[in-house]
N, C-alpha and C. Protein backbone atom coordinates (compact mmCIF):
# COMPACT_ATOMS: atom_id res chain seq x y z
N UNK A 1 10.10 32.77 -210.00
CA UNK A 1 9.56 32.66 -211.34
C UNK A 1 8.93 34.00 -211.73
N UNK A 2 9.37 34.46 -212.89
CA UNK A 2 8.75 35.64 -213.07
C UNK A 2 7.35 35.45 -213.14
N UNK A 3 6.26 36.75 -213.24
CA UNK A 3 5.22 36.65 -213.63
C UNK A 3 5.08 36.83 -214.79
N UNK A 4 4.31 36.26 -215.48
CA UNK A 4 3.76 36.54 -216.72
C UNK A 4 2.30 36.78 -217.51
N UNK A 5 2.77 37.93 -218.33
CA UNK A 5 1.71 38.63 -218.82
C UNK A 5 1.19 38.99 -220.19
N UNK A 6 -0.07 38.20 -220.37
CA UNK A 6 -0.86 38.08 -221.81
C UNK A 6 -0.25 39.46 -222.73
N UNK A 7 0.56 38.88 -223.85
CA UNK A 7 0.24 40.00 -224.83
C UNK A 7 -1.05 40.98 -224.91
N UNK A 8 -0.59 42.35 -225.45
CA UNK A 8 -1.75 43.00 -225.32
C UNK A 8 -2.64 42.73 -226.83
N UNK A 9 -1.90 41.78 -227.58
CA UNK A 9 -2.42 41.14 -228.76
C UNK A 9 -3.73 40.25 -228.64
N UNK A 10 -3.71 39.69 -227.10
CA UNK A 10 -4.47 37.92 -227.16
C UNK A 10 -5.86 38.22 -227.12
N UNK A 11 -6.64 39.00 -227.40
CA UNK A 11 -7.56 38.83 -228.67
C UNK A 11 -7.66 38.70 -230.05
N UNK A 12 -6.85 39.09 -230.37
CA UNK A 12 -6.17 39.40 -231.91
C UNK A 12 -5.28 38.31 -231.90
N UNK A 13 -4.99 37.39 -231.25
CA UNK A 13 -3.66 36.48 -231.59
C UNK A 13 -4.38 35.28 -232.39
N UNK A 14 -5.81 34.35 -232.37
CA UNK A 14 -6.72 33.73 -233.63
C UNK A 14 -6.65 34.15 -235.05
N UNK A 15 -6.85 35.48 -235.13
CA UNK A 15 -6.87 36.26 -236.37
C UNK A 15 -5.76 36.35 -236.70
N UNK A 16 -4.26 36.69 -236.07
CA UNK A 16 -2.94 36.76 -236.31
C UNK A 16 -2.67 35.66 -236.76
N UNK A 17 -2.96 34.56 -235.93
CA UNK A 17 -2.06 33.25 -236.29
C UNK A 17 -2.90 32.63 -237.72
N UNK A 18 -3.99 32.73 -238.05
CA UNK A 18 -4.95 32.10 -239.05
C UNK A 18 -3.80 33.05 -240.01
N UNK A 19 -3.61 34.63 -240.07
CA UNK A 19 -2.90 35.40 -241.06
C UNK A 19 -1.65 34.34 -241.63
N UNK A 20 -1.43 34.50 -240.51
CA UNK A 20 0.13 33.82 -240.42
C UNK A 20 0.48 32.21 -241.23
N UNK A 21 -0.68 31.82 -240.70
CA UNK A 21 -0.54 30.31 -241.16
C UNK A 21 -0.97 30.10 -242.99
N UNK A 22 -2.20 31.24 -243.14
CA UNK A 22 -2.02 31.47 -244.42
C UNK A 22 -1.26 31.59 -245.33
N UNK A 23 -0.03 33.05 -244.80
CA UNK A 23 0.59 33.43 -245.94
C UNK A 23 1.84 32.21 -246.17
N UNK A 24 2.33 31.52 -244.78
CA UNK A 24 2.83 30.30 -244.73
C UNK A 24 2.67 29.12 -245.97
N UNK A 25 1.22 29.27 -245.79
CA UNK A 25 0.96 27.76 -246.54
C UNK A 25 1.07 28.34 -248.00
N UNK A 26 0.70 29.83 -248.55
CA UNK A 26 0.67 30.28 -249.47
C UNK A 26 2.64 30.72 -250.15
N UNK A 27 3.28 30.60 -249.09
CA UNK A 27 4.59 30.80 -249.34
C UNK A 27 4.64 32.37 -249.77
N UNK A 28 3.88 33.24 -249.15
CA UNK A 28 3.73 34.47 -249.31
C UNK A 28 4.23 35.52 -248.19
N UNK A 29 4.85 36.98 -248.59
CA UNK A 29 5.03 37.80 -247.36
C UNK A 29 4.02 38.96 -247.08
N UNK A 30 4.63 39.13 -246.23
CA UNK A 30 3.82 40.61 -245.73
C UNK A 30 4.43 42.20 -245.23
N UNK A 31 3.93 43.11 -245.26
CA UNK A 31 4.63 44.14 -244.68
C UNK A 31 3.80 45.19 -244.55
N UNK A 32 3.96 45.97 -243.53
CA UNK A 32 3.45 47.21 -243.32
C UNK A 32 3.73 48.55 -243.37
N UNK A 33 3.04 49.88 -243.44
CA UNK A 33 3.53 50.52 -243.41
C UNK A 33 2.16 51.49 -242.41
N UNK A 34 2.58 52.15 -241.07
CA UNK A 34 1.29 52.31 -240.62
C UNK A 34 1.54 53.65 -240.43
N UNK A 35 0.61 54.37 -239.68
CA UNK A 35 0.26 55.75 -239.35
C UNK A 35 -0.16 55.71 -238.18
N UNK A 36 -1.69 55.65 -237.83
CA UNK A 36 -2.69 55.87 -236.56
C UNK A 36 -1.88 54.67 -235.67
N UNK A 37 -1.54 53.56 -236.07
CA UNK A 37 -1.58 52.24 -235.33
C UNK A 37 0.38 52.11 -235.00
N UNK A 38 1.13 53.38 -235.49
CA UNK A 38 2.26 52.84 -235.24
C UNK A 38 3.67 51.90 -234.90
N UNK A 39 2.97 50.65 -235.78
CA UNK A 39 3.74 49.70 -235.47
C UNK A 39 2.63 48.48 -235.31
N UNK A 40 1.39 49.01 -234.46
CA UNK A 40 0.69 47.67 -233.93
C UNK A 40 0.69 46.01 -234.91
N UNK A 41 -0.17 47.04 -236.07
CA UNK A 41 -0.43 45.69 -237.29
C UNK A 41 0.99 44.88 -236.80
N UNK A 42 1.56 45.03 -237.24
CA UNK A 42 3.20 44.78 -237.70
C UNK A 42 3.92 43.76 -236.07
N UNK A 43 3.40 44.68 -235.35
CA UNK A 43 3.39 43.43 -233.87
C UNK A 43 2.56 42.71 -233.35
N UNK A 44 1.46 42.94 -234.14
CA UNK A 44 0.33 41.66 -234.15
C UNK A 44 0.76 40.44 -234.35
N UNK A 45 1.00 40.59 -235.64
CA UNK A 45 1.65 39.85 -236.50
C UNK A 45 2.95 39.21 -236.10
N UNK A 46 3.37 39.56 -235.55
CA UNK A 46 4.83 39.02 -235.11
C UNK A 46 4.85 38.36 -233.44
N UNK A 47 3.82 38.66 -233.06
CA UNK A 47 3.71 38.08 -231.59
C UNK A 47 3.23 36.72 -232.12
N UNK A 48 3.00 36.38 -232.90
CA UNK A 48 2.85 34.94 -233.33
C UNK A 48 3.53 33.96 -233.80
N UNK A 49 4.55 32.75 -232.98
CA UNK A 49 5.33 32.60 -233.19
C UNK A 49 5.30 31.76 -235.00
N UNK A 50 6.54 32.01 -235.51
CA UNK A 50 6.79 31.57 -236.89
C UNK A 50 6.88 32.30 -238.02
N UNK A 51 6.10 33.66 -237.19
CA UNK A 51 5.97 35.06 -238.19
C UNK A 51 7.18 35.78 -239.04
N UNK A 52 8.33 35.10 -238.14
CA UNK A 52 9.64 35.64 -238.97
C UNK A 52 9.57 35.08 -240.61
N UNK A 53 9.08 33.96 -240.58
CA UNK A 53 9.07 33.39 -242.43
C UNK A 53 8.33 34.20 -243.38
N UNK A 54 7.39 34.99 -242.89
CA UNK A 54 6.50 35.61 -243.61
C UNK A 54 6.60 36.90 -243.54
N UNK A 55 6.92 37.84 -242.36
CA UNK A 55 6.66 38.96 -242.02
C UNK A 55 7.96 39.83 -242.48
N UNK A 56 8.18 40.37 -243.63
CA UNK A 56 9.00 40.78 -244.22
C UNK A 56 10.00 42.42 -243.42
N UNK A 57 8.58 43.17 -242.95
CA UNK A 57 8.86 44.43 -241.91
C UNK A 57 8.01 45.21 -241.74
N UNK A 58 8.11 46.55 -241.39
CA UNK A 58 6.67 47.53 -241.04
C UNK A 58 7.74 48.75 -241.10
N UNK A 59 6.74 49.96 -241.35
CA UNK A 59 7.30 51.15 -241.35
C UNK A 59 6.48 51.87 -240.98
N UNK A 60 6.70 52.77 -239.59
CA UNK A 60 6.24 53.50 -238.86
C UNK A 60 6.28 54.61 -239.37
N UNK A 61 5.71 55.16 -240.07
CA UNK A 61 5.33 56.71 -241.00
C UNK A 61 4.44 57.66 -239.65
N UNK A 62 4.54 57.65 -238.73
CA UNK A 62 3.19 58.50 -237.90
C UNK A 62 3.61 60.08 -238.64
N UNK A 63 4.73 60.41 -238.63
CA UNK A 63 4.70 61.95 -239.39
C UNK A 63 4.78 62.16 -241.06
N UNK A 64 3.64 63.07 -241.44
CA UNK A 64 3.24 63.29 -242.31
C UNK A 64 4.79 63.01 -243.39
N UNK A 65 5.50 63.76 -243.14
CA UNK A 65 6.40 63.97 -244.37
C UNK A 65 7.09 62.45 -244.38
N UNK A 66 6.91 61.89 -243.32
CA UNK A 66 7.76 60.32 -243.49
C UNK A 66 6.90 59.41 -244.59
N UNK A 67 5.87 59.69 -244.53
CA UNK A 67 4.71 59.02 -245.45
C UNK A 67 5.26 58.75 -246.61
N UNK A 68 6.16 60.41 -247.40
CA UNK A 68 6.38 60.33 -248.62
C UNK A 68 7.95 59.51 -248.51
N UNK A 69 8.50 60.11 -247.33
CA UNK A 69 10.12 59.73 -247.78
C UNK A 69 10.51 57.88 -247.17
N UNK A 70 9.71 57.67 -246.41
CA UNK A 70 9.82 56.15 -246.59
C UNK A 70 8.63 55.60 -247.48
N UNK A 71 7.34 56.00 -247.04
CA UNK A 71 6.67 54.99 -248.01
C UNK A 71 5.90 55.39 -249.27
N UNK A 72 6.83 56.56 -249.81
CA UNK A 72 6.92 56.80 -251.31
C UNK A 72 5.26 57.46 -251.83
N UNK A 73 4.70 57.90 -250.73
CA UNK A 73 3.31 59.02 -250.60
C UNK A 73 3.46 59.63 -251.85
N UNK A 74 2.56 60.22 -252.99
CA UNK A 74 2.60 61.14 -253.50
C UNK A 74 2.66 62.69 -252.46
N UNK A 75 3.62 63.44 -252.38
CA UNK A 75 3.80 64.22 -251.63
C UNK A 75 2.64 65.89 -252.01
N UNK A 76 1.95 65.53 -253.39
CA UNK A 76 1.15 66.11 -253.56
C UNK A 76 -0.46 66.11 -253.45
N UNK A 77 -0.53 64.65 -253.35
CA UNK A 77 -1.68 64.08 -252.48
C UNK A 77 -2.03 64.13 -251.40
N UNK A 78 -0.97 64.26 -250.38
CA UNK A 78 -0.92 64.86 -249.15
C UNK A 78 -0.93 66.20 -248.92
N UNK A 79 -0.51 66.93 -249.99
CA UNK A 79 -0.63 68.64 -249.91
C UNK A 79 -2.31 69.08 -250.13
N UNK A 80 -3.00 67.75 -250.76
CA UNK A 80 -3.94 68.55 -251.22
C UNK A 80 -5.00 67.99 -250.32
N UNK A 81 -4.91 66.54 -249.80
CA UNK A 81 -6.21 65.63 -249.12
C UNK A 81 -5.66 65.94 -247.65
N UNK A 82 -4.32 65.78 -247.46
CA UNK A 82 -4.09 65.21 -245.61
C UNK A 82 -3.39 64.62 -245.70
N UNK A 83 -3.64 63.64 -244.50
CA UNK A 83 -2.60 62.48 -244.52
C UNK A 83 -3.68 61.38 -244.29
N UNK A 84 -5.44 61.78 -243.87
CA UNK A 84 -6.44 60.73 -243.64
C UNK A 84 -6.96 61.09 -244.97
N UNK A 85 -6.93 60.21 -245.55
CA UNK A 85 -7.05 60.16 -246.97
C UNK A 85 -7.18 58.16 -247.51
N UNK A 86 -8.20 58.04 -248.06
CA UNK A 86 -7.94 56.66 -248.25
C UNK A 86 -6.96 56.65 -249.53
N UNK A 87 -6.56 57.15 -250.46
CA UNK A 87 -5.71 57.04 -251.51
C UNK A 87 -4.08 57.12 -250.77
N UNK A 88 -4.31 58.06 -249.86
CA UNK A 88 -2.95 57.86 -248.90
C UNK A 88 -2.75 56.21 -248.39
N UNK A 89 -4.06 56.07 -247.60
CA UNK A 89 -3.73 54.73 -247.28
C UNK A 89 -3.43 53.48 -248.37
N UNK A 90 -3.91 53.93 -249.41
CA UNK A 90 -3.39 52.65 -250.52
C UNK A 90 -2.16 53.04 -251.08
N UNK A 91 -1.73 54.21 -250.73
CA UNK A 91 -0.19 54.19 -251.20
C UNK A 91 0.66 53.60 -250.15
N UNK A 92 0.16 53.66 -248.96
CA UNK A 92 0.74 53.19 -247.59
C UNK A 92 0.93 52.14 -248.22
N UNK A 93 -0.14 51.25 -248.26
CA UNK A 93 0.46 49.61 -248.60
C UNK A 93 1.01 49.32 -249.66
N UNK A 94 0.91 50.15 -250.65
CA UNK A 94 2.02 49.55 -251.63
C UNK A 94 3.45 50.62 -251.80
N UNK A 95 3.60 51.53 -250.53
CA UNK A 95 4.69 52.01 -250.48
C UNK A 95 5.44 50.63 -249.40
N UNK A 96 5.06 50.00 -248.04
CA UNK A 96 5.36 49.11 -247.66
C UNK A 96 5.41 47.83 -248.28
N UNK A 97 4.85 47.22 -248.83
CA UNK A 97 5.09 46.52 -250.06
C UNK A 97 6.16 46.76 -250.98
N UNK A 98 6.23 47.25 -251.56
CA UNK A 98 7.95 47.55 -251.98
C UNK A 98 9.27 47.93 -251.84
N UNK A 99 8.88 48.70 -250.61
CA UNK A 99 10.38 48.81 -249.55
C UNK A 99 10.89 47.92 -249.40
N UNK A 100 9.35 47.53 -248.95
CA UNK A 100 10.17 46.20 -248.04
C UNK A 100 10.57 44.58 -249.09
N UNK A 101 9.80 44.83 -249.78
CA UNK A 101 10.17 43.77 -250.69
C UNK A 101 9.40 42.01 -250.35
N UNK A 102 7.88 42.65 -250.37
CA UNK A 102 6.76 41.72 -249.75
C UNK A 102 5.58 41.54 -250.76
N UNK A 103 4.89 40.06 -250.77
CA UNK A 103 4.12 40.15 -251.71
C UNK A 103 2.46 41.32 -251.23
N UNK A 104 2.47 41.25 -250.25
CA UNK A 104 1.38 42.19 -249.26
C UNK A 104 1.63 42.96 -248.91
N UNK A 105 1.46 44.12 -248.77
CA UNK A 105 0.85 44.74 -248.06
C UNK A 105 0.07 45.96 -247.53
N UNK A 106 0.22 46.04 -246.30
CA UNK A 106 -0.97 46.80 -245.43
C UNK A 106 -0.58 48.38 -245.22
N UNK A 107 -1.62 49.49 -245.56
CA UNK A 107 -1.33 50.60 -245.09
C UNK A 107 -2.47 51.59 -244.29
N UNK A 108 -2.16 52.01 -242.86
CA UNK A 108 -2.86 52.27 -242.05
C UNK A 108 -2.96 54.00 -241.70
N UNK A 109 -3.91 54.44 -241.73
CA UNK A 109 -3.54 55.88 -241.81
C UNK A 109 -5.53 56.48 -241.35
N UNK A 110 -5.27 56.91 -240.26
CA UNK A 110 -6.74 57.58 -239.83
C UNK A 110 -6.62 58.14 -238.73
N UNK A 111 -7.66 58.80 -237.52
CA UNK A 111 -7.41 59.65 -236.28
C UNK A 111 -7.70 59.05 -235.32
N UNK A 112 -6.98 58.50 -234.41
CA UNK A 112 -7.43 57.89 -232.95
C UNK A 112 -8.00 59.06 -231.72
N UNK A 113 -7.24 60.08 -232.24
CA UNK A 113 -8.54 60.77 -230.83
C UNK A 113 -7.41 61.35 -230.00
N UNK A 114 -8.08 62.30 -229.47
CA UNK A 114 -9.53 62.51 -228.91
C UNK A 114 -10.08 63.38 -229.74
N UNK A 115 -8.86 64.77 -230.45
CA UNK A 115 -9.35 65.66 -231.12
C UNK A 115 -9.14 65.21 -232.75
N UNK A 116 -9.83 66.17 -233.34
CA UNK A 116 -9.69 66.21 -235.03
C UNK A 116 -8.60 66.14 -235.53
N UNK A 117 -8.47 65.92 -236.92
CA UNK A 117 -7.00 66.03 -237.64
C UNK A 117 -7.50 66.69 -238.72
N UNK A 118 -6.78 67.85 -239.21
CA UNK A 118 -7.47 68.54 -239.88
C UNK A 118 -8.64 68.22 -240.51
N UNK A 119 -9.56 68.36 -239.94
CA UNK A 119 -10.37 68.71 -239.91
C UNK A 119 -11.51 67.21 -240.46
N UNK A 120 -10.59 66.23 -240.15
CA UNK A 120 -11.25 64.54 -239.88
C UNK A 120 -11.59 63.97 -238.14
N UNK A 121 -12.59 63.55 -238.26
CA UNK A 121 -13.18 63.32 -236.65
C UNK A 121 -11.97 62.02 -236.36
N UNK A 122 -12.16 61.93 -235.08
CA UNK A 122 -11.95 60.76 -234.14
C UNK A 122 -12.65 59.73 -235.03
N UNK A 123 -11.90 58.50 -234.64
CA UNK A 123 -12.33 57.14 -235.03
C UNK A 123 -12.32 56.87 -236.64
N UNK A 124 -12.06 58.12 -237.09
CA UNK A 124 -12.21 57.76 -239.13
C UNK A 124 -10.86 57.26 -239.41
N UNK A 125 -10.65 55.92 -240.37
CA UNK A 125 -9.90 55.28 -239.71
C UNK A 125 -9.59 54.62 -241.72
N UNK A 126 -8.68 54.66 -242.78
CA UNK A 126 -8.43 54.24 -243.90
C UNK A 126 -7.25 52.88 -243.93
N UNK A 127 -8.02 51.73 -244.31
CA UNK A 127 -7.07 50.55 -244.23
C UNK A 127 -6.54 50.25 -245.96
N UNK A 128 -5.97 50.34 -246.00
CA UNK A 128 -5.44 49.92 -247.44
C UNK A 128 -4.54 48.65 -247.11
N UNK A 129 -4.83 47.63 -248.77
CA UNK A 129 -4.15 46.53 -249.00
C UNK A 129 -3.60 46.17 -250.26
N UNK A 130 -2.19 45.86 -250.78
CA UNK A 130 -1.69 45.74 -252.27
C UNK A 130 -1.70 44.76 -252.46
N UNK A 131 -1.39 43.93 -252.84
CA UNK A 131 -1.12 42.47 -253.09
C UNK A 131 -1.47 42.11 -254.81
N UNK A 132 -0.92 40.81 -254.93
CA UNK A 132 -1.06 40.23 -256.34
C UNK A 132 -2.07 40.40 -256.62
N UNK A 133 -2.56 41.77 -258.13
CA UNK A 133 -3.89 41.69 -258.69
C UNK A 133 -4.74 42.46 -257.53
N UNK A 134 -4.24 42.63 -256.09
CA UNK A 134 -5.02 43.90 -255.11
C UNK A 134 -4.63 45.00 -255.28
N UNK A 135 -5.87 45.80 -255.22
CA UNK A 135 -5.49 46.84 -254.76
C UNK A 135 -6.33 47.65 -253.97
N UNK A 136 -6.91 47.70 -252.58
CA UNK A 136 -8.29 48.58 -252.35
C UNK A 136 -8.21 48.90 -250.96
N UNK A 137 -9.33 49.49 -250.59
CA UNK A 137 -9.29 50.47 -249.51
C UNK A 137 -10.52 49.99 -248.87
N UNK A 138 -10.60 50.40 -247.26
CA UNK A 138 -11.61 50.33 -246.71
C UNK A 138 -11.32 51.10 -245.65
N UNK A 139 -12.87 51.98 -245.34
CA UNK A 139 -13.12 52.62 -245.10
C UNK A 139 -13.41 52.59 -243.55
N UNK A 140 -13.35 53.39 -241.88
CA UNK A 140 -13.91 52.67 -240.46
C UNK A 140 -13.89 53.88 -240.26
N UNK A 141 -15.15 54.06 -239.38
CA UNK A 141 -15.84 54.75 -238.42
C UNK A 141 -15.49 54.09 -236.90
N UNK A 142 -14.83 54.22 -236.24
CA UNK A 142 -14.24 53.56 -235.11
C UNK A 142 -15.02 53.82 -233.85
N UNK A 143 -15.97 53.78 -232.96
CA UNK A 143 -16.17 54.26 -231.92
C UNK A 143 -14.79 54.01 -230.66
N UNK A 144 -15.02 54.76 -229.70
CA UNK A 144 -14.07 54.77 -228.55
C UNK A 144 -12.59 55.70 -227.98
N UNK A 145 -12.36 55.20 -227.20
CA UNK A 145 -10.80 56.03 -226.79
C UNK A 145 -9.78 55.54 -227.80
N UNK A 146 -8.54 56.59 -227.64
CA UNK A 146 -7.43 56.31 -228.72
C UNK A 146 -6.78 54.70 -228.65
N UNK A 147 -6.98 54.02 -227.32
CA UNK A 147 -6.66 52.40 -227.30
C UNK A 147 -7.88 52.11 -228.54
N UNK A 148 -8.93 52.02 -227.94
CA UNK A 148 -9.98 51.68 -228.64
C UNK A 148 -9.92 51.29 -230.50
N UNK A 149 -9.73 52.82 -230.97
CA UNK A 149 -9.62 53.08 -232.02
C UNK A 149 -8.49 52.22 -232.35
N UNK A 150 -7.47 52.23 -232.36
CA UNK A 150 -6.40 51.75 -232.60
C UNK A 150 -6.22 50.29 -232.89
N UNK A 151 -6.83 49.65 -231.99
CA UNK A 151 -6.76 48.23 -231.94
C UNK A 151 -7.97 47.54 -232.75
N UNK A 152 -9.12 48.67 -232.82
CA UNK A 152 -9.94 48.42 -233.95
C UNK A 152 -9.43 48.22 -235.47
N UNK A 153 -8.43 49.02 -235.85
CA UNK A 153 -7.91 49.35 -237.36
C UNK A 153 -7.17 48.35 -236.91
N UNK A 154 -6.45 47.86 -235.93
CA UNK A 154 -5.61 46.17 -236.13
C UNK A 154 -6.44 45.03 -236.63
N UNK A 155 -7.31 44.97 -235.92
CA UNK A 155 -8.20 43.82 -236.12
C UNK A 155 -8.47 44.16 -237.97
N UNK A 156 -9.25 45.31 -237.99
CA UNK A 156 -9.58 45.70 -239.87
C UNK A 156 -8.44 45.52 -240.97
N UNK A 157 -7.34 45.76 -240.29
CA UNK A 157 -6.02 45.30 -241.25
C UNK A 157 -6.02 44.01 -241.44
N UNK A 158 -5.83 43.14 -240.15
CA UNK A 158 -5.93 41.83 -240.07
C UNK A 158 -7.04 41.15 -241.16
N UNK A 159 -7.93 41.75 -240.49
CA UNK A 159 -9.71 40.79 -241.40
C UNK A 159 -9.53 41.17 -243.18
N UNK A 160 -8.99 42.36 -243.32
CA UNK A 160 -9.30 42.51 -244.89
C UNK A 160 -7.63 41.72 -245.26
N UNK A 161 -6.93 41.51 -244.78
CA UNK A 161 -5.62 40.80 -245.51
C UNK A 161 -6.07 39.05 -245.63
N UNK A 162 -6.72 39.08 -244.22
CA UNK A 162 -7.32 37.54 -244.02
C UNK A 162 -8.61 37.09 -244.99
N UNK A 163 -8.95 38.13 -245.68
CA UNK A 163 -10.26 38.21 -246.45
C UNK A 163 -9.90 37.87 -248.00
N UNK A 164 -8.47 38.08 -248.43
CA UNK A 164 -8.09 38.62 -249.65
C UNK A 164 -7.01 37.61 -249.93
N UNK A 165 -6.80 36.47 -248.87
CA UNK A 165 -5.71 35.68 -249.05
C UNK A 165 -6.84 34.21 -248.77
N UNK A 166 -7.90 34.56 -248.80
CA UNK A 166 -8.55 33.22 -248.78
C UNK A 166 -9.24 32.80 -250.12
């Protein structure tokens, strides 16, 4: 019998599945488009079984110029702020949001560490969310290592989508 081993989700899998069961009952989708977290949100979310009805896709932007050419970045907003930028991150989610063709979603974009990103510390961390009549940003100061950080802005994606669909 093989062994088996806890998702690296199953703290986050309460908060996932409550997401999940929401946008369900709401007959609503979701989608991502991330940066710092590369995918995570997006396999949070999907380690929960049923997530295929809702979870429309995710787009892994970690390099700057992908920002604009998949998730439709003002490419001059990025010339002038970065790429840690909370206006970046609200284009994140409603560049994933329309790719993908979802009533939500999420865009993730901040520095996990160890060093700076031009010239933004470790742990500063921009969650953006689109949705019907949404549109806003929030802001994290993350303490910890690049796991750390990372799985922090999962949980903050999670809580502000779970916040905004209740």
């Amino acid at each position: 019998m093989a062994e088996r081993h806890d998702a690296p989700f199953g703290e986050l899998r309460p908060l996932a599945k409550g997401v999940i069961a929401t946008l369900v009952a709401r007959r609503q989708t979701v989608a991502t488009a991330e940066s710092l977290t590369a995918g995570l949100v997006c396999a949070a979310l999907t380690d929960v079984p049923g997530a295929s009805a809702v979870v429309r896709g995710g787009l892994v932007v970690y390099a700057t110029e992908l920002k604009t050419v998949l998730a439709d970045v003002d490419p001059d907003l990025l010339a002038q702020h970065g790429a840690v930028h909370p206006e970046v991150a609200a284009q994140l989610a409603e560049g994933g949001r329309g790719r993908c063709g979802a009533d939500w979603g999420l865009g993730l974009t901040g520095v996990a560490g160890p060093a700076q990103q031009d010239g933004v510390g470790p742990g500063t961390v921009h969650v953006g969310l689109a949705g019907p009549e949404v549109r806003t940003v929030r802001t994290h100061w993350f303490e910890g290592d690049r796991a750390q950080v990372r799985m922090a802005s999962v949980r903050a994606a999670l809580e502000l989508l779970q916040e905004h669909l209740r």
